[in-house]
PDB file of N, CA and C in Angstrom:
ATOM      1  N   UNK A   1      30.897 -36.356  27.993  1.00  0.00           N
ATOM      2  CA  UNK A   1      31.696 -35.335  27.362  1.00  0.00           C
ATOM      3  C   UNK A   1      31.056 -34.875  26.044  1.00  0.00           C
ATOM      4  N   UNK A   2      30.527 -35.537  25.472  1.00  0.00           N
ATOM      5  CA  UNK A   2      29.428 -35.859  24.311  1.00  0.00           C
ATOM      6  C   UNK A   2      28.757 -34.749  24.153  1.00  0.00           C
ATOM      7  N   UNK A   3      27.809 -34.850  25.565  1.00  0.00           N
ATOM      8  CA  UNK A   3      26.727 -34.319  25.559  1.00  0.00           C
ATOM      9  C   UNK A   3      27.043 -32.640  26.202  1.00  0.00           C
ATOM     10  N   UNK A   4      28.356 -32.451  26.621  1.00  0.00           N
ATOM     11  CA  UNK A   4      28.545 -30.891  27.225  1.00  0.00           C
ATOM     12  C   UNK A   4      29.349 -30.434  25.535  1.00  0.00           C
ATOM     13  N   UNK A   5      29.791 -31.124  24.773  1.00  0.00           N
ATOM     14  CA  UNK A   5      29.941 -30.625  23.540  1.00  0.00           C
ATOM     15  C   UNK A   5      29.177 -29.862  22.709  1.00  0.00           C
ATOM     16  N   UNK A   6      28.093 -30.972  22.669  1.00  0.00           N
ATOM     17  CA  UNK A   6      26.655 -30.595  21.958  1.00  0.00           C
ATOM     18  C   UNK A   6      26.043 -29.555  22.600  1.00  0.00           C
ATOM     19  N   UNK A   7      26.009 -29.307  24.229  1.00  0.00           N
ATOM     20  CA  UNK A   7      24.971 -28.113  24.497  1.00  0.00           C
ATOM     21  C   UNK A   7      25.840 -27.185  24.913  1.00  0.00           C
ATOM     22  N   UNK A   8      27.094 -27.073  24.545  1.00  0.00           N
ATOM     23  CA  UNK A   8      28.057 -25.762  23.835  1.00  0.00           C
ATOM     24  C   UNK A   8      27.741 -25.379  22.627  1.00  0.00           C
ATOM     25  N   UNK A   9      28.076 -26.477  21.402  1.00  0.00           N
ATOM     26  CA  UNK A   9      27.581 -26.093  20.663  1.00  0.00           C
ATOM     27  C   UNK A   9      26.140 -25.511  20.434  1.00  0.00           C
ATOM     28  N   UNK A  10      25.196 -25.814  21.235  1.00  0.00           N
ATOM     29  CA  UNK A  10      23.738 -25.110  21.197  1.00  0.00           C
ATOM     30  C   UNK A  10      23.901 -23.956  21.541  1.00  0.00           C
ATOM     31  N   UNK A  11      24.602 -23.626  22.652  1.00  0.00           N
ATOM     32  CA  UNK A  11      24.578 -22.306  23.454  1.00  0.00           C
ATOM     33  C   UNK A  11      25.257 -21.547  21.983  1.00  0.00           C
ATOM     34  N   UNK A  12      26.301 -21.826  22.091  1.00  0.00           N
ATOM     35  CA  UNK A  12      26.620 -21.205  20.958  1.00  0.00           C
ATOM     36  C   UNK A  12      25.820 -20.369  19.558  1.00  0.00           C
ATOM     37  N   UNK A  13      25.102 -21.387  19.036  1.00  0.00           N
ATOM     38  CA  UNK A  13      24.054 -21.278  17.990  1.00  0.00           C
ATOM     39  C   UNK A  13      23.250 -20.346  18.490  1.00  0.00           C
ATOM     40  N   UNK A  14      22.622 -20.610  19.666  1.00  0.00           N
ATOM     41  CA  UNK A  14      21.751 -19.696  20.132  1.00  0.00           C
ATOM     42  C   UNK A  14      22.259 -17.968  19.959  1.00  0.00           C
ATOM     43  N   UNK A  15      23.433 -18.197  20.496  1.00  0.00           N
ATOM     44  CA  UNK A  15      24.057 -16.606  20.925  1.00  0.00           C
ATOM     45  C   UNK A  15      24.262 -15.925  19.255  1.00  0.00           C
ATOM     46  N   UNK A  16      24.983 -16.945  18.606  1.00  0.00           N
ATOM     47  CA  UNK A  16      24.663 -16.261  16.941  1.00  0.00           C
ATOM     48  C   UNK A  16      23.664 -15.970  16.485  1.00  0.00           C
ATOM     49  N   UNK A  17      22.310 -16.790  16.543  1.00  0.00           N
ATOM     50  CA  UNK A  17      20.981 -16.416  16.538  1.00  0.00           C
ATOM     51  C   UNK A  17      20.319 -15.010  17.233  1.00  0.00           C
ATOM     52  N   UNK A  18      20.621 -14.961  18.347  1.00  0.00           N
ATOM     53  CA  UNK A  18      20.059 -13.395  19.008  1.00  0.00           C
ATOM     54  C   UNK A  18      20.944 -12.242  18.092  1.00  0.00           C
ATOM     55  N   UNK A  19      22.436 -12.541  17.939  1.00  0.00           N
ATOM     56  CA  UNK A  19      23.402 -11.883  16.825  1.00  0.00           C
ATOM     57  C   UNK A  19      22.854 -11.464  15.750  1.00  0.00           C
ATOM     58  N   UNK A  20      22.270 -12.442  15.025  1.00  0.00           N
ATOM     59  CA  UNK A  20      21.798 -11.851  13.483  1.00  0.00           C
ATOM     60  C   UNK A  20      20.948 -11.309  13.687  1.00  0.00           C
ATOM     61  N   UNK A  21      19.600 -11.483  15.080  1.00  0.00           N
ATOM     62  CA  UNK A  21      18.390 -10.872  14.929  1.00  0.00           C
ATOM     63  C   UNK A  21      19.026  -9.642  15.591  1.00  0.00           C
ATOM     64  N   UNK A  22      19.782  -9.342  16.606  1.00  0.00           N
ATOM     65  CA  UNK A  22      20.025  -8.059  16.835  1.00  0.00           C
ATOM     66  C   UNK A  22      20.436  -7.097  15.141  1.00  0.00           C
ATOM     67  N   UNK A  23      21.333  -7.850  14.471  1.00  0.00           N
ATOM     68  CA  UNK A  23      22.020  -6.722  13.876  1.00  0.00           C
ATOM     69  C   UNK A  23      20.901  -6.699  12.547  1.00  0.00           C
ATOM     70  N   UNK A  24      20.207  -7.608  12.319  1.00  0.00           N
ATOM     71  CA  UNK A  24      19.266  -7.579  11.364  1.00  0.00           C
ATOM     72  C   UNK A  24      18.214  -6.080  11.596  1.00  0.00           C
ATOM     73  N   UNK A  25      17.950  -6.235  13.197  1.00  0.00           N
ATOM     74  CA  UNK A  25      17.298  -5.069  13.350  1.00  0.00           C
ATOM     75  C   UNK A  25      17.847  -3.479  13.178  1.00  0.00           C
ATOM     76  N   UNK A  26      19.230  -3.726  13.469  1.00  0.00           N
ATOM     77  CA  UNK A  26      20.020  -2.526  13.155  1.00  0.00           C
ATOM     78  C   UNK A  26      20.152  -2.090  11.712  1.00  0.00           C
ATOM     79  N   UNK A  27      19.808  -2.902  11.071  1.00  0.00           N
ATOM     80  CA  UNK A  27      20.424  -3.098   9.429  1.00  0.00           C
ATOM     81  C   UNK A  27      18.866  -2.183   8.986  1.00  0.00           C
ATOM     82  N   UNK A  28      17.915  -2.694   9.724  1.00  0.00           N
ATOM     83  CA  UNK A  28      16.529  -2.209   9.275  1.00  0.00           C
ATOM     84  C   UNK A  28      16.139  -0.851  10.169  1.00  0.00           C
ATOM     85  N   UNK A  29      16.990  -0.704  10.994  1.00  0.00           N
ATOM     86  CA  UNK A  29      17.203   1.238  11.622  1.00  0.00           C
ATOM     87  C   UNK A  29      17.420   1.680  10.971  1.00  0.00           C
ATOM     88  N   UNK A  30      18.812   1.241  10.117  1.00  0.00           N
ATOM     89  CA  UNK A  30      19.733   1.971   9.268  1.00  0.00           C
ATOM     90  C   UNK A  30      19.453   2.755   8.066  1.00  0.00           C
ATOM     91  N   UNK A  31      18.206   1.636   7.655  1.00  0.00           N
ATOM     92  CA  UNK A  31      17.642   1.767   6.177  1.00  0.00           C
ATOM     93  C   UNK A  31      16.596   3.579   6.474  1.00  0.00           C
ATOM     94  N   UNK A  32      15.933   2.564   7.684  1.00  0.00           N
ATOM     95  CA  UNK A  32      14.834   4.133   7.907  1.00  0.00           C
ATOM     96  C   UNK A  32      15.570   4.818   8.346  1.00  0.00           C
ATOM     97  N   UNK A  33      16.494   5.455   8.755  1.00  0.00           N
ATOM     98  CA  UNK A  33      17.707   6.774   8.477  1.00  0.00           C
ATOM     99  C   UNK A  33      18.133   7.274   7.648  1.00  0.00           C
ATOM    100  N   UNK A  34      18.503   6.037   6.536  1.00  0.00           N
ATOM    101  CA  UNK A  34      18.956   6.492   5.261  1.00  0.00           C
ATOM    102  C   UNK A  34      18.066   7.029   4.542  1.00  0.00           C
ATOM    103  N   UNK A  35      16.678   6.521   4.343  1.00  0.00           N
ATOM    104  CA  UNK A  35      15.640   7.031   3.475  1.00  0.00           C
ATOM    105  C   UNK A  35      15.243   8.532   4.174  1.00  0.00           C
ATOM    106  N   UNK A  36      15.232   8.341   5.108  1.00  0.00           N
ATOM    107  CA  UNK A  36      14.832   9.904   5.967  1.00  0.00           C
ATOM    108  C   UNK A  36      16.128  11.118   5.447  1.00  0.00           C
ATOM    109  N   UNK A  37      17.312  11.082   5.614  1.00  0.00           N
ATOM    110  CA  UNK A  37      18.126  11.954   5.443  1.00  0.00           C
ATOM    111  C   UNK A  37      18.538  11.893   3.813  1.00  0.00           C
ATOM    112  N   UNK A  38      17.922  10.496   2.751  1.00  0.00           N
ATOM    113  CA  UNK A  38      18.016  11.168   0.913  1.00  0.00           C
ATOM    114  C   UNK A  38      17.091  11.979   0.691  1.00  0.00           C
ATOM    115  N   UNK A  39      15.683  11.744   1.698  1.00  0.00           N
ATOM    116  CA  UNK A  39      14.431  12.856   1.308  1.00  0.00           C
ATOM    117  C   UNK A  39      14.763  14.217   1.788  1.00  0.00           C
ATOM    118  N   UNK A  40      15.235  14.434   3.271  1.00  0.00           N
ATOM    119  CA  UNK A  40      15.618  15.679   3.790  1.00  0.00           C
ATOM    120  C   UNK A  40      16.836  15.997   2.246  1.00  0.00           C
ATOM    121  N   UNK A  41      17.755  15.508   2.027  1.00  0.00           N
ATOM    122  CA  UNK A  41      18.461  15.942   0.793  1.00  0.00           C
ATOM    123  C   UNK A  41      17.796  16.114  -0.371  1.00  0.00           C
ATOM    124  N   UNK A  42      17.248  15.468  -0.474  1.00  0.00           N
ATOM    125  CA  UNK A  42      16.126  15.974  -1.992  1.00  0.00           C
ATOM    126  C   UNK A  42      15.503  17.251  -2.077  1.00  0.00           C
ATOM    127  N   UNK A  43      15.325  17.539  -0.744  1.00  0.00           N
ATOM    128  CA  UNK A  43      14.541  18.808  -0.130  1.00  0.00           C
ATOM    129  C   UNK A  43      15.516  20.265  -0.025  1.00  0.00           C
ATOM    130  N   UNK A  44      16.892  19.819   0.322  1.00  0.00           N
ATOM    131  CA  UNK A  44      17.818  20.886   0.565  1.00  0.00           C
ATOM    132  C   UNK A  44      18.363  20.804  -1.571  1.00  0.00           C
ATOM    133  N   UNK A  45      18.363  20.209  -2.177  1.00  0.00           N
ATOM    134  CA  UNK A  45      18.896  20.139  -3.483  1.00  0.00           C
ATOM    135  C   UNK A  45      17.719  20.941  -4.303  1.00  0.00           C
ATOM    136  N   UNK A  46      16.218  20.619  -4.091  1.00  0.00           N
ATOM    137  CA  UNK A  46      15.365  21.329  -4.478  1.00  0.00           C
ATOM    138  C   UNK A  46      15.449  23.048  -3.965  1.00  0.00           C
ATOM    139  N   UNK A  47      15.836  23.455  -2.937  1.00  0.00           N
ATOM    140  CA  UNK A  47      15.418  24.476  -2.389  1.00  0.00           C
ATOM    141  C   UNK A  47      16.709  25.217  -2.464  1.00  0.00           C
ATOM    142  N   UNK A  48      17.688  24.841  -3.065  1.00  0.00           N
ATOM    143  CA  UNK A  48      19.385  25.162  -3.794  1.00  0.00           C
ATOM    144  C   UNK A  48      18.768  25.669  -5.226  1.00  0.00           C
ATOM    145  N   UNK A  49      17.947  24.676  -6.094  1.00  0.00           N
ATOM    146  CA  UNK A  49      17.957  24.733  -7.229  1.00  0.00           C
ATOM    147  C   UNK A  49      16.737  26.022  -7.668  1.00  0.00           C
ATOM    148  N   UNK A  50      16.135  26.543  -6.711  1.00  0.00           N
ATOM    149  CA  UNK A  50      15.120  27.408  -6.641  1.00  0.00           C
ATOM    150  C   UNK A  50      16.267  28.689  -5.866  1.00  0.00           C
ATOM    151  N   UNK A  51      16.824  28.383  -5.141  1.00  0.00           N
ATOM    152  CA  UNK A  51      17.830  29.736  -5.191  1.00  0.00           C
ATOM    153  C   UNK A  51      18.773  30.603  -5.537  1.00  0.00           C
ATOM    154  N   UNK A  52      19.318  29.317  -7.118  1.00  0.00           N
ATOM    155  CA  UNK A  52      20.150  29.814  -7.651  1.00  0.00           C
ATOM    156  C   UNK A  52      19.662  30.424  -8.691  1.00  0.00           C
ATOM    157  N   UNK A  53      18.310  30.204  -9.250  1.00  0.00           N
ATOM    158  CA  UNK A  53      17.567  31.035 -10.233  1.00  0.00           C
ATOM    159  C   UNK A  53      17.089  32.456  -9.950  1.00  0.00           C
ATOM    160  N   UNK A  54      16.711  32.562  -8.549  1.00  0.00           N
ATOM    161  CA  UNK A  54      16.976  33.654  -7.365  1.00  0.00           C
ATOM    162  C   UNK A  54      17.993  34.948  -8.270  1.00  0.00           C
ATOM    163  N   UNK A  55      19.028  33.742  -7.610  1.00  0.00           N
ATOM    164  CA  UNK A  55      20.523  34.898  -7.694  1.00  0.00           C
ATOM    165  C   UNK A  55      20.703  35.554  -8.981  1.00  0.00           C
ATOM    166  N   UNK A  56      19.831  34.673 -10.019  1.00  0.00           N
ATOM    167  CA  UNK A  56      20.750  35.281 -11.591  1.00  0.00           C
ATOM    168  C   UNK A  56      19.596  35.899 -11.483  1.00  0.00           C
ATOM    169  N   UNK A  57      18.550  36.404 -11.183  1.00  0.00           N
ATOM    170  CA  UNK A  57      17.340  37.095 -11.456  1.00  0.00           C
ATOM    171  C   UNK A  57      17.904  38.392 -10.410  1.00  0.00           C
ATOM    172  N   UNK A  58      18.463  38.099  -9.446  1.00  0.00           N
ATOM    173  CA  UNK A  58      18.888  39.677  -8.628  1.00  0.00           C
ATOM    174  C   UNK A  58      20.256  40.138  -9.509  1.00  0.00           C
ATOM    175  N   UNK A  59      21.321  38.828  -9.512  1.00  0.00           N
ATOM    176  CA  UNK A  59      22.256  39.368  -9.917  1.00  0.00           C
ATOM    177  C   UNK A  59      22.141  40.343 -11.795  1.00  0.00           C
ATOM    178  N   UNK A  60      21.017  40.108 -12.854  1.00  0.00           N
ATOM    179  CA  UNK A  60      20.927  40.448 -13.588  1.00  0.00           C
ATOM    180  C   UNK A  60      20.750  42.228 -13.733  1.00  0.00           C
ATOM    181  N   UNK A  61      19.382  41.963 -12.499  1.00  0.00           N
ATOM    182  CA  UNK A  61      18.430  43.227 -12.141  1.00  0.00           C
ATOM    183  C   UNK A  61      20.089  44.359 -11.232  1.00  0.00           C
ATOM    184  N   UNK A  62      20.800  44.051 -10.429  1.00  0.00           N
ATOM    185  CA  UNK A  62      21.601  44.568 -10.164  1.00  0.00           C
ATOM    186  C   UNK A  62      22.492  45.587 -11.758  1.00  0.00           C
ATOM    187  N   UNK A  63      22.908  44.210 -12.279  1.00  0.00           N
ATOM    188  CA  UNK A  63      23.591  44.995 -13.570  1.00  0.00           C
ATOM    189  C   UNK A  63      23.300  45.684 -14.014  1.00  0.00           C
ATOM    190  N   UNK A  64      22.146  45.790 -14.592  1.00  0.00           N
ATOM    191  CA  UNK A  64      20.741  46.775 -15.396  1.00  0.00           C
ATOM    192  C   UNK A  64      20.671  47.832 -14.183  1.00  0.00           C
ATOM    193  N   UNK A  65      20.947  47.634 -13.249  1.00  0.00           N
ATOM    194  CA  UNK A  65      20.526  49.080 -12.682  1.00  0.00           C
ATOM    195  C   UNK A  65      22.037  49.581 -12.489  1.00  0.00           C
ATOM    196  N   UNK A  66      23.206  49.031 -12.319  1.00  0.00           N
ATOM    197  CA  UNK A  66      24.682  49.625 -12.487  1.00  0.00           C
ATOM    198  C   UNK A  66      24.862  50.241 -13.978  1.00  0.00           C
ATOM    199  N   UNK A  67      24.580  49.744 -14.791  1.00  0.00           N
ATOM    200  CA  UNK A  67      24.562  50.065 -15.983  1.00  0.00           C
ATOM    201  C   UNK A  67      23.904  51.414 -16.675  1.00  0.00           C
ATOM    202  N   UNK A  68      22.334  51.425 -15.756  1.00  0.00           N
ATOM    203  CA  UNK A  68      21.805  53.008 -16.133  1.00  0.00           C
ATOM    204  C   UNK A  68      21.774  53.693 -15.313  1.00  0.00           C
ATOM    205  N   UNK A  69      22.558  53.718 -14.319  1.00  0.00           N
ATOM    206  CA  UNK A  69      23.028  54.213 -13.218  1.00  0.00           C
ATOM    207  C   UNK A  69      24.412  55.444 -13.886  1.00  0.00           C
ATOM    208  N   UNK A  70      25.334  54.503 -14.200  1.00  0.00           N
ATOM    209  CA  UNK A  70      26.673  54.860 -14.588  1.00  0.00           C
ATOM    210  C   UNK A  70      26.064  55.525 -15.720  1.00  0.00           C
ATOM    211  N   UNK A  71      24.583  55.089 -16.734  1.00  0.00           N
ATOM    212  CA  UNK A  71      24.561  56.137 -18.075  1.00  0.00           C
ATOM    213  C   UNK A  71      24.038  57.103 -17.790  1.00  0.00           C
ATOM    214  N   UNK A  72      23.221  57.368 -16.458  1.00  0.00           N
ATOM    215  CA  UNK A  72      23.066  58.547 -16.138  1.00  0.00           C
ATOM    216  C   UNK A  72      23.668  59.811 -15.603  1.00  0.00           C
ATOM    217  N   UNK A  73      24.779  59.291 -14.800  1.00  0.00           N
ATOM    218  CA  UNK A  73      26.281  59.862 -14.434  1.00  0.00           C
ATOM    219  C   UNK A  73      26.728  60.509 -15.171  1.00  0.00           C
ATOM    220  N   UNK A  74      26.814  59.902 -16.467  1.00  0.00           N
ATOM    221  CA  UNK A  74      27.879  60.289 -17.605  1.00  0.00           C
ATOM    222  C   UNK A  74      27.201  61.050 -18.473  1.00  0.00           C
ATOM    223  N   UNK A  75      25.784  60.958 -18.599  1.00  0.00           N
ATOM    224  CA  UNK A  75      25.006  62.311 -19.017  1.00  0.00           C
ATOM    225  C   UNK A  75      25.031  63.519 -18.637  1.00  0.00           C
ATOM    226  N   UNK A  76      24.811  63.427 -17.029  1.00  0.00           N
ATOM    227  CA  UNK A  76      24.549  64.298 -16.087  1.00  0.00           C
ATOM    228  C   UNK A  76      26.397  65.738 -15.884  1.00  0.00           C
ATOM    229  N   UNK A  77      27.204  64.401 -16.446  1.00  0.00           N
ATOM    230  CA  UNK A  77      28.366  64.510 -15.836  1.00  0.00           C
ATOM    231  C   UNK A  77      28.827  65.909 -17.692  1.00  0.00           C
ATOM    232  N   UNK A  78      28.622  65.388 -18.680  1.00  0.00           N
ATOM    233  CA  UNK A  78      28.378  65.527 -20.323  1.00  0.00           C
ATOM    234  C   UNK A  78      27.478  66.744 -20.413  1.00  0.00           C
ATOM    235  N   UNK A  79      26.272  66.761 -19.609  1.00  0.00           N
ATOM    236  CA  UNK A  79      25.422  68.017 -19.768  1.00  0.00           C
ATOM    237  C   UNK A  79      26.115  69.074 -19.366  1.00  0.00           C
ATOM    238  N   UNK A  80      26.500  69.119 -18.291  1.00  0.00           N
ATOM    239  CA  UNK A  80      26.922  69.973 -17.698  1.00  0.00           C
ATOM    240  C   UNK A  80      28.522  71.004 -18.529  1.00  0.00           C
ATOM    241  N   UNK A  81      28.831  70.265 -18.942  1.00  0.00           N
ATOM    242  CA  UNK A  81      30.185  70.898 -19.905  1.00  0.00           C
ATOM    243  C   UNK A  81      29.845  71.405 -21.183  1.00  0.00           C
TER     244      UNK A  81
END
């Protein structure tokens, strides 16, 4: 009875053993996923931070041209009277 104790308990050990090495390997998938998708994010945060300098450079150039747009209107609009 002894001895079917003990090579339960082995079987046992064993099956926790394949356990940690399975999930150990998962743990080390996990990592190379994670590092892959902070670099892909580093990449989308860089290429955000280059488009919002974009926008204030159109959105500026927009104003400046609403602006002598409307002062030409109001010349055009002034000459005429």
């Amino acid at each position: 009875m002894e001895a079917t104790i003990t090579t339960q308990n082995s079987i046992a050990l064993a099956a926790l053993q394949v356990e940690v090495a399975y999930l150990k390997a998962a743990v080390a998938r996990l990592d190379l996923i994670n590092t892959a998708q902070s670099e892909k994010l580093d990449r989308v945060l860089a290429q955000l931070a280059e488009a919002r300098g974009g926008w204030r450079t159109l959105m500026m150039l927009g104003g400046a041209a609403g602006t002598i747009g409307s002062g030409v209107t109001w010349l055009v609009s002034h000459w005429r009277a």
